[in-house]
N, C-alpha and C. Protein backbone atom coordinates (compact mmCIF):
# COMPACT_ATOMS: atom_id res chain seq x y z
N UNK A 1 95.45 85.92 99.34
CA UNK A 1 96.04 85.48 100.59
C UNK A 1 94.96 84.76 101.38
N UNK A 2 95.15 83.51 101.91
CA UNK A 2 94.23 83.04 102.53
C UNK A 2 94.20 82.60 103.86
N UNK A 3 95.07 83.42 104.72
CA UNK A 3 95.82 83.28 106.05
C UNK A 3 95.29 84.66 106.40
N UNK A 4 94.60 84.76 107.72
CA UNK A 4 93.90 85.60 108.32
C UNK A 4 94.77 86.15 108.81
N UNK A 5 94.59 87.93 109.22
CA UNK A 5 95.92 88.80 109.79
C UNK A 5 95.17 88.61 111.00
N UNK A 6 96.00 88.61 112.54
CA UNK A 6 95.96 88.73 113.55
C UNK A 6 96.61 90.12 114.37
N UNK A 7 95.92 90.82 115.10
CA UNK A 7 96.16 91.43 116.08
C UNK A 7 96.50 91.78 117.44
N UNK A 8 97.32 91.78 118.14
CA UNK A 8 97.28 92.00 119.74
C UNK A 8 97.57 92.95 120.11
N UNK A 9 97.15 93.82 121.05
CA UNK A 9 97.71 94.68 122.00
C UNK A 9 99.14 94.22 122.45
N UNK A 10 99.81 94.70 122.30
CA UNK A 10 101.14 95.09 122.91
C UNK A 10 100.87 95.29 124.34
N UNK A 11 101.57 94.47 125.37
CA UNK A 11 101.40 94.98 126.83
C UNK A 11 102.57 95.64 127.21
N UNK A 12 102.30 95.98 128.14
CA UNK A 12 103.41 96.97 128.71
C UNK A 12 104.82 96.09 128.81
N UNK A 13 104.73 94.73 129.39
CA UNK A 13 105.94 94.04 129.21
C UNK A 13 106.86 93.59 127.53
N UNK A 14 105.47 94.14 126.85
CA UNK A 14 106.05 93.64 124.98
C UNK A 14 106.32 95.31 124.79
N UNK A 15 106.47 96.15 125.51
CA UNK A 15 107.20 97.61 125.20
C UNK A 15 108.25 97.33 124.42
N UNK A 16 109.72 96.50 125.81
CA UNK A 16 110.59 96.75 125.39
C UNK A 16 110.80 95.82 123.67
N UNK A 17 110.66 94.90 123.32
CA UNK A 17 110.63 93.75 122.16
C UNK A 17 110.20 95.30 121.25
N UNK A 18 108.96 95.86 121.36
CA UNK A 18 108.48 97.02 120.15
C UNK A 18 109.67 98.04 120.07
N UNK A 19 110.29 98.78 121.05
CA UNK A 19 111.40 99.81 121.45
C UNK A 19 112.07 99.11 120.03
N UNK A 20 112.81 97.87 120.82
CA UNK A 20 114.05 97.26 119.53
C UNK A 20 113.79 97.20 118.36
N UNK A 21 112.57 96.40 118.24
CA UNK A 21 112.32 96.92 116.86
C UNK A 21 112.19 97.79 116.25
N UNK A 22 111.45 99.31 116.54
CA UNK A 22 111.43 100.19 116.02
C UNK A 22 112.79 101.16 116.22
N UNK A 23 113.42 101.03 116.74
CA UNK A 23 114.88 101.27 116.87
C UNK A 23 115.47 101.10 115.71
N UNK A 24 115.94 99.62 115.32
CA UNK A 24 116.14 98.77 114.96
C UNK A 24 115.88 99.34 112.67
N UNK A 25 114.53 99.68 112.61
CA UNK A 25 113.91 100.23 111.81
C UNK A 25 113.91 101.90 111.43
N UNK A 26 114.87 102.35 112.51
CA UNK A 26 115.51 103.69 112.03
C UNK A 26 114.01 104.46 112.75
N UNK A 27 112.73 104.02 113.51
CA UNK A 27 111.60 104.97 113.50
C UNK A 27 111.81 105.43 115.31
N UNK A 28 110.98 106.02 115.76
CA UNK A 28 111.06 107.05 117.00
C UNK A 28 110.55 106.15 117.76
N UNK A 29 111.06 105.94 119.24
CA UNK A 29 110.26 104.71 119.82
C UNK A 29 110.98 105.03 121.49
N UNK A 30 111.23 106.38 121.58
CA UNK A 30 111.64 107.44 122.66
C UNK A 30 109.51 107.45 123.80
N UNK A 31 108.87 107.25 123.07
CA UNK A 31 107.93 107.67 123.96
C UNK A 31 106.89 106.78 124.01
N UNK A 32 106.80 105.53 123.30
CA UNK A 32 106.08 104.28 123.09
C UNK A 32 105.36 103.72 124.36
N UNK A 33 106.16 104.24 125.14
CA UNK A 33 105.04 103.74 127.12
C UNK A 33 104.19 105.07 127.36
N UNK A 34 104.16 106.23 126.94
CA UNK A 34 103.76 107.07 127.54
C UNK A 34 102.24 106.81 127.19
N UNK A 35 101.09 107.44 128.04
CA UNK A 35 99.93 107.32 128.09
C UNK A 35 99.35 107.93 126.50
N UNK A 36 98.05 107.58 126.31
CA UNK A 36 97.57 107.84 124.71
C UNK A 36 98.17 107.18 123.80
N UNK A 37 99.05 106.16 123.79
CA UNK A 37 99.48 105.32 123.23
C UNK A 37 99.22 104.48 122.99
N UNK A 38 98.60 103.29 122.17
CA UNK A 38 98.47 102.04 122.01
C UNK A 38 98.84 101.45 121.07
N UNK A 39 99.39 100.24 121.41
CA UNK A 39 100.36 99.42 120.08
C UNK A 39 99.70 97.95 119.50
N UNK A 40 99.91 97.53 118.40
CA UNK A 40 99.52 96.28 118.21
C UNK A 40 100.66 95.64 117.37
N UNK A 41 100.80 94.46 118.00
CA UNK A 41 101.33 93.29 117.24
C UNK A 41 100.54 92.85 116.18
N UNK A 42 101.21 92.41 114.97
CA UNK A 42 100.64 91.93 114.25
C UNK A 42 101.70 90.36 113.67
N UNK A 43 100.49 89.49 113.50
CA UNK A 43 100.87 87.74 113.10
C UNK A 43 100.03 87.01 111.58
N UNK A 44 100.82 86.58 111.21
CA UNK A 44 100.10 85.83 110.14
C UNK A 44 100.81 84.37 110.21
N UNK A 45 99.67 83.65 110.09
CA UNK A 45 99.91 82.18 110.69
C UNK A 45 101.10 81.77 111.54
N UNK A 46 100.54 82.63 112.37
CA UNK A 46 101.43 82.61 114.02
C UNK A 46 103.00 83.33 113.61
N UNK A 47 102.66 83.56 112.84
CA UNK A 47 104.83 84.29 112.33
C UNK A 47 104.38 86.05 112.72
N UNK A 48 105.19 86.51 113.67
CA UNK A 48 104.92 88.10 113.44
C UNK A 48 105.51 88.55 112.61
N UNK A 49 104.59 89.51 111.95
CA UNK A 49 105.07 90.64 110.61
C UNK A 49 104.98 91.77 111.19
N UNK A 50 104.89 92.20 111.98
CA UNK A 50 105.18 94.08 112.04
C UNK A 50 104.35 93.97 113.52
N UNK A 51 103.89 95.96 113.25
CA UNK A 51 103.45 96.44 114.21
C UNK A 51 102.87 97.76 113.67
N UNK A 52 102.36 98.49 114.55
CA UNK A 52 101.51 99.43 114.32
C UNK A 52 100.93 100.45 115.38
N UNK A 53 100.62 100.97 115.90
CA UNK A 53 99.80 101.89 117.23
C UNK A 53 99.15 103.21 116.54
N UNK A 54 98.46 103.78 117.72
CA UNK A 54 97.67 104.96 117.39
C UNK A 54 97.76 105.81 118.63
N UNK A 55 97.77 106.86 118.80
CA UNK A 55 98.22 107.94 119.68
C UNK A 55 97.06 108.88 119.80
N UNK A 56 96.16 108.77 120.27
CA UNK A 56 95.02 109.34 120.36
C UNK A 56 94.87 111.12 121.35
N UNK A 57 94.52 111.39 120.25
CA UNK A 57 94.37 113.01 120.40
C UNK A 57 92.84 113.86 120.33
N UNK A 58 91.50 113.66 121.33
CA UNK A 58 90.75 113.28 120.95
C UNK A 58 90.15 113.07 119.76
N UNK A 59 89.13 113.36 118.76
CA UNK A 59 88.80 112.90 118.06
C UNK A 59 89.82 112.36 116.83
N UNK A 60 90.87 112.99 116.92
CA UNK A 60 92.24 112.45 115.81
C UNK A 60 93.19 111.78 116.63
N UNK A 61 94.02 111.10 115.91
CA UNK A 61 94.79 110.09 116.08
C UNK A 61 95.80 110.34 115.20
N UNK A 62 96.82 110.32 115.45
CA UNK A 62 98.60 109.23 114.52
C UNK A 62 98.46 108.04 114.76
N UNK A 63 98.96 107.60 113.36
CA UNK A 63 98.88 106.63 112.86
C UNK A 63 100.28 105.91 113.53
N UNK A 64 100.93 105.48 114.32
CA UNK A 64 102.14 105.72 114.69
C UNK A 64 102.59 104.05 114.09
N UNK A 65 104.23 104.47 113.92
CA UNK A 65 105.33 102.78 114.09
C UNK A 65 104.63 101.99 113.05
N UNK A 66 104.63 102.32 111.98
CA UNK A 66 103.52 101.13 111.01
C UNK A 66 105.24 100.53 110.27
N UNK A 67 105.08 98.94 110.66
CA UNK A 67 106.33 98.45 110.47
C UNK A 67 106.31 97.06 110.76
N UNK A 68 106.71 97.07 108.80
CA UNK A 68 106.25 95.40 108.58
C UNK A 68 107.88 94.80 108.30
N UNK A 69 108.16 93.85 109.32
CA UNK A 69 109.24 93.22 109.28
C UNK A 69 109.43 92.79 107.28
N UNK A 70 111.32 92.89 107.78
CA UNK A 70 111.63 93.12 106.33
C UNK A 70 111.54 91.93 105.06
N UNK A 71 111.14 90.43 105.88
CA UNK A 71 111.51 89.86 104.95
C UNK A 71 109.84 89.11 104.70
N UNK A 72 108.85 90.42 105.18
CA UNK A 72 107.33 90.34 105.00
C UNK A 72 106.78 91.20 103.71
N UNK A 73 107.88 92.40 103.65
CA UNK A 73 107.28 93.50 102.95
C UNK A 73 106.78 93.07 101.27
N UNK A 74 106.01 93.63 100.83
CA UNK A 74 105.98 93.61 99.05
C UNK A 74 105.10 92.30 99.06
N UNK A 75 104.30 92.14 100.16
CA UNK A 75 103.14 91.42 99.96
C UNK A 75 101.92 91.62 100.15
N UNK A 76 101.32 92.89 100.57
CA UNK A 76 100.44 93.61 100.78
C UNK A 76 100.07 93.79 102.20
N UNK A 77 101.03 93.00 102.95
CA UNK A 77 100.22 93.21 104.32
C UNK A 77 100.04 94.63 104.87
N UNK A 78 101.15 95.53 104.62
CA UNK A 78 101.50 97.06 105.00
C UNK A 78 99.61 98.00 104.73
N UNK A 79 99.02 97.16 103.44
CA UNK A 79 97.86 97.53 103.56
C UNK A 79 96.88 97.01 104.37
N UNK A 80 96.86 95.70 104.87
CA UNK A 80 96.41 95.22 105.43
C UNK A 80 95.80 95.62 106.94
N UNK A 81 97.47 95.77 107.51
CA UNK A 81 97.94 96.62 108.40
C UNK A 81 97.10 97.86 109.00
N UNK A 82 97.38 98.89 108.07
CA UNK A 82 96.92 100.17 108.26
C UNK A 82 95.42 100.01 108.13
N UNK A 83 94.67 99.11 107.57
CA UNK A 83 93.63 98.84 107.67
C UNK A 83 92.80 98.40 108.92
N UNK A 84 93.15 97.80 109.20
CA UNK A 84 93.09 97.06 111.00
C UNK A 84 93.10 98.45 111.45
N UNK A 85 94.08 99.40 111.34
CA UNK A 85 94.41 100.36 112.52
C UNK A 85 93.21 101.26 112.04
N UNK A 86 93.08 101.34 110.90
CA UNK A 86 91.83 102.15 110.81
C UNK A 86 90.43 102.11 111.02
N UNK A 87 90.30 100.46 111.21
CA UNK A 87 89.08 100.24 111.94
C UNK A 87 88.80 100.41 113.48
N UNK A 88 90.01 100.12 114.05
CA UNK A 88 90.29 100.21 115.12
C UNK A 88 90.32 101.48 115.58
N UNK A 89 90.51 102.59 115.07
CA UNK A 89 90.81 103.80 115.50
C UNK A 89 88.99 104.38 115.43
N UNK A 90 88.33 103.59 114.02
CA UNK A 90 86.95 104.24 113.80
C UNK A 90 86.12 103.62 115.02
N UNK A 91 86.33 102.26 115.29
CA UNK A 91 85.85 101.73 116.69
C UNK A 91 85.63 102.20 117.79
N UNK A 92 86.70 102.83 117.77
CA UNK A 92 86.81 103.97 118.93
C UNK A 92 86.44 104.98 118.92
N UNK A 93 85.73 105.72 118.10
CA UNK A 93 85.60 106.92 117.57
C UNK A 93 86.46 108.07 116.65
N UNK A 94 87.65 107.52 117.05
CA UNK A 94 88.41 108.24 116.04
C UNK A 94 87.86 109.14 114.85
N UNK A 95 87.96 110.15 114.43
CA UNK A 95 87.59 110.31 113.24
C UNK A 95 88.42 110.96 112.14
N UNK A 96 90.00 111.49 112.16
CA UNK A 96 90.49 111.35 111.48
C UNK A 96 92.30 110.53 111.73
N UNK A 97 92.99 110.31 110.73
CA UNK A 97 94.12 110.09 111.43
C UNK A 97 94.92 110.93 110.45
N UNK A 98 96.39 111.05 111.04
CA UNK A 98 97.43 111.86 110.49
C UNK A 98 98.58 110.76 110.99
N UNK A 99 99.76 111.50 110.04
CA UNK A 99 100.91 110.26 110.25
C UNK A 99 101.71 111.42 109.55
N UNK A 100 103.10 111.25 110.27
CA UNK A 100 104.44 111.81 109.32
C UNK A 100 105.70 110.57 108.89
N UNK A 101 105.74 110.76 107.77
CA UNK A 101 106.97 109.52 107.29
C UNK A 101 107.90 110.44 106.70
N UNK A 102 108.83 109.88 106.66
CA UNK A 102 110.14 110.31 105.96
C UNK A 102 110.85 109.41 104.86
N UNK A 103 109.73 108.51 104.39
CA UNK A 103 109.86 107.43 103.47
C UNK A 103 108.66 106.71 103.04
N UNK A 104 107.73 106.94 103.61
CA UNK A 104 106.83 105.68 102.72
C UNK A 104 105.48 106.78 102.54
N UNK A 105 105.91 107.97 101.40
CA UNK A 105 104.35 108.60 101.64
C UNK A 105 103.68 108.19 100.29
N UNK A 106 104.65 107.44 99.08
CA UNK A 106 103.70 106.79 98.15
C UNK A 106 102.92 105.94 98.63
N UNK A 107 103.37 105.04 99.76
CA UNK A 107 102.14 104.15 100.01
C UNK A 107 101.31 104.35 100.38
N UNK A 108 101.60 105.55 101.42
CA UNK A 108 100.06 106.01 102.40
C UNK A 108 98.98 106.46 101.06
N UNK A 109 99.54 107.27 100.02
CA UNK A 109 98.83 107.80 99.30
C UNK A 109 98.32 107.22 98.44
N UNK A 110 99.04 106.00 98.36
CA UNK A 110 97.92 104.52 97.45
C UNK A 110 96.81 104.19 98.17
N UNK A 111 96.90 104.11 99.29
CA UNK A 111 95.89 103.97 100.91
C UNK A 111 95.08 105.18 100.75
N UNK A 112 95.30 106.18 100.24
CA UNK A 112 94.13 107.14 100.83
C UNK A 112 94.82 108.55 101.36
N UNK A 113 95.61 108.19 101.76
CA UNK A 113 96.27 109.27 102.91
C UNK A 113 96.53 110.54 102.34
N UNK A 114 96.10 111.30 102.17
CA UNK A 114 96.42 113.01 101.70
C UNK A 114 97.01 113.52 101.72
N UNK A 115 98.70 114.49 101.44
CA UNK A 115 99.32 114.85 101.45
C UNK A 115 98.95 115.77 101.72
N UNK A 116 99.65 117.01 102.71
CA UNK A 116 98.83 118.34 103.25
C UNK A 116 100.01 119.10 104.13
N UNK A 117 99.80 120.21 104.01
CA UNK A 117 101.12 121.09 104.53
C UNK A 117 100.97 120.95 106.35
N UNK A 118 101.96 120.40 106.96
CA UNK A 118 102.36 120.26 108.02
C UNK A 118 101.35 121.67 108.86
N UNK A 119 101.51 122.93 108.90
CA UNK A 119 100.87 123.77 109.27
C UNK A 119 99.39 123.96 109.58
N UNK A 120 98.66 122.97 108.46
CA UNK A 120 97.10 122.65 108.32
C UNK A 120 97.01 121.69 109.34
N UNK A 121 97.82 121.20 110.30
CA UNK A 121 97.85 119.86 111.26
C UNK A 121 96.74 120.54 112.27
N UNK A 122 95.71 119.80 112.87
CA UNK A 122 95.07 120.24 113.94
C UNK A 122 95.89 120.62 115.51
N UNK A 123 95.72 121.34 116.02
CA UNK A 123 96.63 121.67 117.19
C UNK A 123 96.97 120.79 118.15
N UNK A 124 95.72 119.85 118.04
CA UNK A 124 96.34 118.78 119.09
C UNK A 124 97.39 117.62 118.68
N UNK A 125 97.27 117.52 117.18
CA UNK A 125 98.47 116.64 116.45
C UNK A 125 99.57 117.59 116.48
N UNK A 126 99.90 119.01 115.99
CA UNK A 126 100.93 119.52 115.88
C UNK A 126 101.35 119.41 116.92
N UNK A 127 100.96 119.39 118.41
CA UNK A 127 101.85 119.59 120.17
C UNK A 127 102.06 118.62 119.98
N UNK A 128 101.86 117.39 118.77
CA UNK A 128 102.33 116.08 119.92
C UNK A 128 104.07 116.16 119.88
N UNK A 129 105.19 114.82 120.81
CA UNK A 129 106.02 114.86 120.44
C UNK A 129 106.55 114.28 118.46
N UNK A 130 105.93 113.68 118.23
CA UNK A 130 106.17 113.34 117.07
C UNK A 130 106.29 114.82 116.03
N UNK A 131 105.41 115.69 116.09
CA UNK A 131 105.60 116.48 115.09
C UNK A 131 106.85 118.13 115.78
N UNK A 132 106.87 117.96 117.12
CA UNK A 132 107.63 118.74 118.12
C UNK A 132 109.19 118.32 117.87
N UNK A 133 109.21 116.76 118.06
CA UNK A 133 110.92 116.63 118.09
C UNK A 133 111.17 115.82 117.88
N UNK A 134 110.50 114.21 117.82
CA UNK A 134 110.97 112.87 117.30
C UNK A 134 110.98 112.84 115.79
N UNK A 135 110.23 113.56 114.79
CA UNK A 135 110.16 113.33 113.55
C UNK A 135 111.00 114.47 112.69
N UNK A 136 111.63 114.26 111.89
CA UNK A 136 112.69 115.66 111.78
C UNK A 136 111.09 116.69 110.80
N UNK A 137 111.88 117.86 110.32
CA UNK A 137 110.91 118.57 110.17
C UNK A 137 110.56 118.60 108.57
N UNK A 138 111.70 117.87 107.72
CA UNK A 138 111.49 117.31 106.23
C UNK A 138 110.64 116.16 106.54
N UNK A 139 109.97 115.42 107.28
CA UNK A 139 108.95 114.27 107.01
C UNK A 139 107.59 114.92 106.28
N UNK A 140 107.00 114.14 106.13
CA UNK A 140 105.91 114.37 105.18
C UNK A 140 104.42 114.22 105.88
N UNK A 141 103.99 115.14 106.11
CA UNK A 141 102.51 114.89 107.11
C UNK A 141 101.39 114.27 106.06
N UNK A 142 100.94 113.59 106.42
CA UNK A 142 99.52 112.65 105.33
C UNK A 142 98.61 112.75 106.21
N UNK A 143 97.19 112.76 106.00
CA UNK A 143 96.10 112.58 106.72
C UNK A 143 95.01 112.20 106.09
N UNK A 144 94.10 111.32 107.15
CA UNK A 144 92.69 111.04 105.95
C UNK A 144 91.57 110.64 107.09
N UNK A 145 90.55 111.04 106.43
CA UNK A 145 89.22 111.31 107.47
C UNK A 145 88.56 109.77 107.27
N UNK A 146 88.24 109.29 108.62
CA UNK A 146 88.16 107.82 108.49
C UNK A 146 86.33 108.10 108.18
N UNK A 147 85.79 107.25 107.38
CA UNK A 147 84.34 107.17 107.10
C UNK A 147 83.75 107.06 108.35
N UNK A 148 82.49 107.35 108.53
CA UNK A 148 81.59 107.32 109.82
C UNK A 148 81.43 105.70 110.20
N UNK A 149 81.55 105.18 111.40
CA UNK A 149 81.05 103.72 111.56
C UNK A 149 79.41 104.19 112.44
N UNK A 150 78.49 103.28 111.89
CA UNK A 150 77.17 103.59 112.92
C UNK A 150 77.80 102.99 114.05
N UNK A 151 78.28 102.11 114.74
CA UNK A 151 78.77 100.96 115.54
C UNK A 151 79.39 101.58 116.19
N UNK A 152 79.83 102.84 116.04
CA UNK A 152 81.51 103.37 116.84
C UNK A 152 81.16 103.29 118.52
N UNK A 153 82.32 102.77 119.07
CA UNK A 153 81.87 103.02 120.38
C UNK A 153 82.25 104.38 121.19
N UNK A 154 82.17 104.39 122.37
CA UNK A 154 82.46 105.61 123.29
C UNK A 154 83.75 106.05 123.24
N UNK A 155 84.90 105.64 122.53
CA UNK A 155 86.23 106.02 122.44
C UNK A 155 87.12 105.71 123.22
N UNK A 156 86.38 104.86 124.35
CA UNK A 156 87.42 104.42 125.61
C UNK A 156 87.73 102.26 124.93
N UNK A 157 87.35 101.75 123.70
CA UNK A 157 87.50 100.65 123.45
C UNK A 157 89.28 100.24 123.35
N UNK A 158 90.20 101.45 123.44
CA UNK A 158 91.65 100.81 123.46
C UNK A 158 92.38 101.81 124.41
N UNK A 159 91.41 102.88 125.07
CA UNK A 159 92.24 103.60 125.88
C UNK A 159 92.78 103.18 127.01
């Protein structure tokens, strides 16, 4: 692929456009303004393909809304994607992330992502709403410890 992926923050006025879409995509999008939240648009040669955010819990994060418009998918960007978010999350300090799907946990697990009993969730991921009441309780919790960056900053780079 020789078309660079692009990123933006989602502003508070591109909420509602993310809401529909992830609506739209059958995923949870009930709490997408609330604080600890951050979203990104994603573009490839100016066409948007998806989206993505991270929900920051201190040092862990969800992986949240990873959702590559449909007539993008089965081209690798979905890795692409989660990649960005994982630098982005290590940027910040992040140091591990977790995610629950109810459909795509072969991919996470081509990615890295660990399959692991919901119960082993750190306490501050289990309170969130996602694992409380937006995600039913058959989804599939994945998690994976992002490598150390020397570079990482103070953790406030997307708060």
């Amino acid at each position: 692929m020789t078309s660079a992926l692009q990123s933006t923050r989602v502003s508070p006025a591109g909420l509602a456009a993310l809401a529909q879409a992830l609506r739209e995509a059958g995923l949870p999008e009930e709490d997408v303004a609330l604080p600890a939240r951050v979203f990104y648009a994603f573009h490839l040669d100016g066409q948007p393909i998806g989206y993505a955010g991270l929900e920051a819990h201190g040092s862990a994060a969800l992986l949240r809304s990873v959702l590559i418009a449909t007539q993008h998918r089965k081209r690798g960007l979905g890795s692409l994607v989660v990649g960005e978010m994982e630098r982005l999350a290590r940027d910040s300090g992040i140091e591990s992330l977790h995610l629950l799907t109810t459909n795509q946990a072969p991919f996470f697990e081509r990615i890295g992502y660990l399959p692991t009993p919901r119960q082993l969730a750190p306490a501050e991921i289990a309170e969130t709403a996602q694992f409380k009441s937006l995600c039913p309780a058959s989804a599939s919790y994945l998690r994976k410890t992002l490598a150390r960056n020397s570079t990482a900053g103070d953790g406030t780079a997307w708060q």
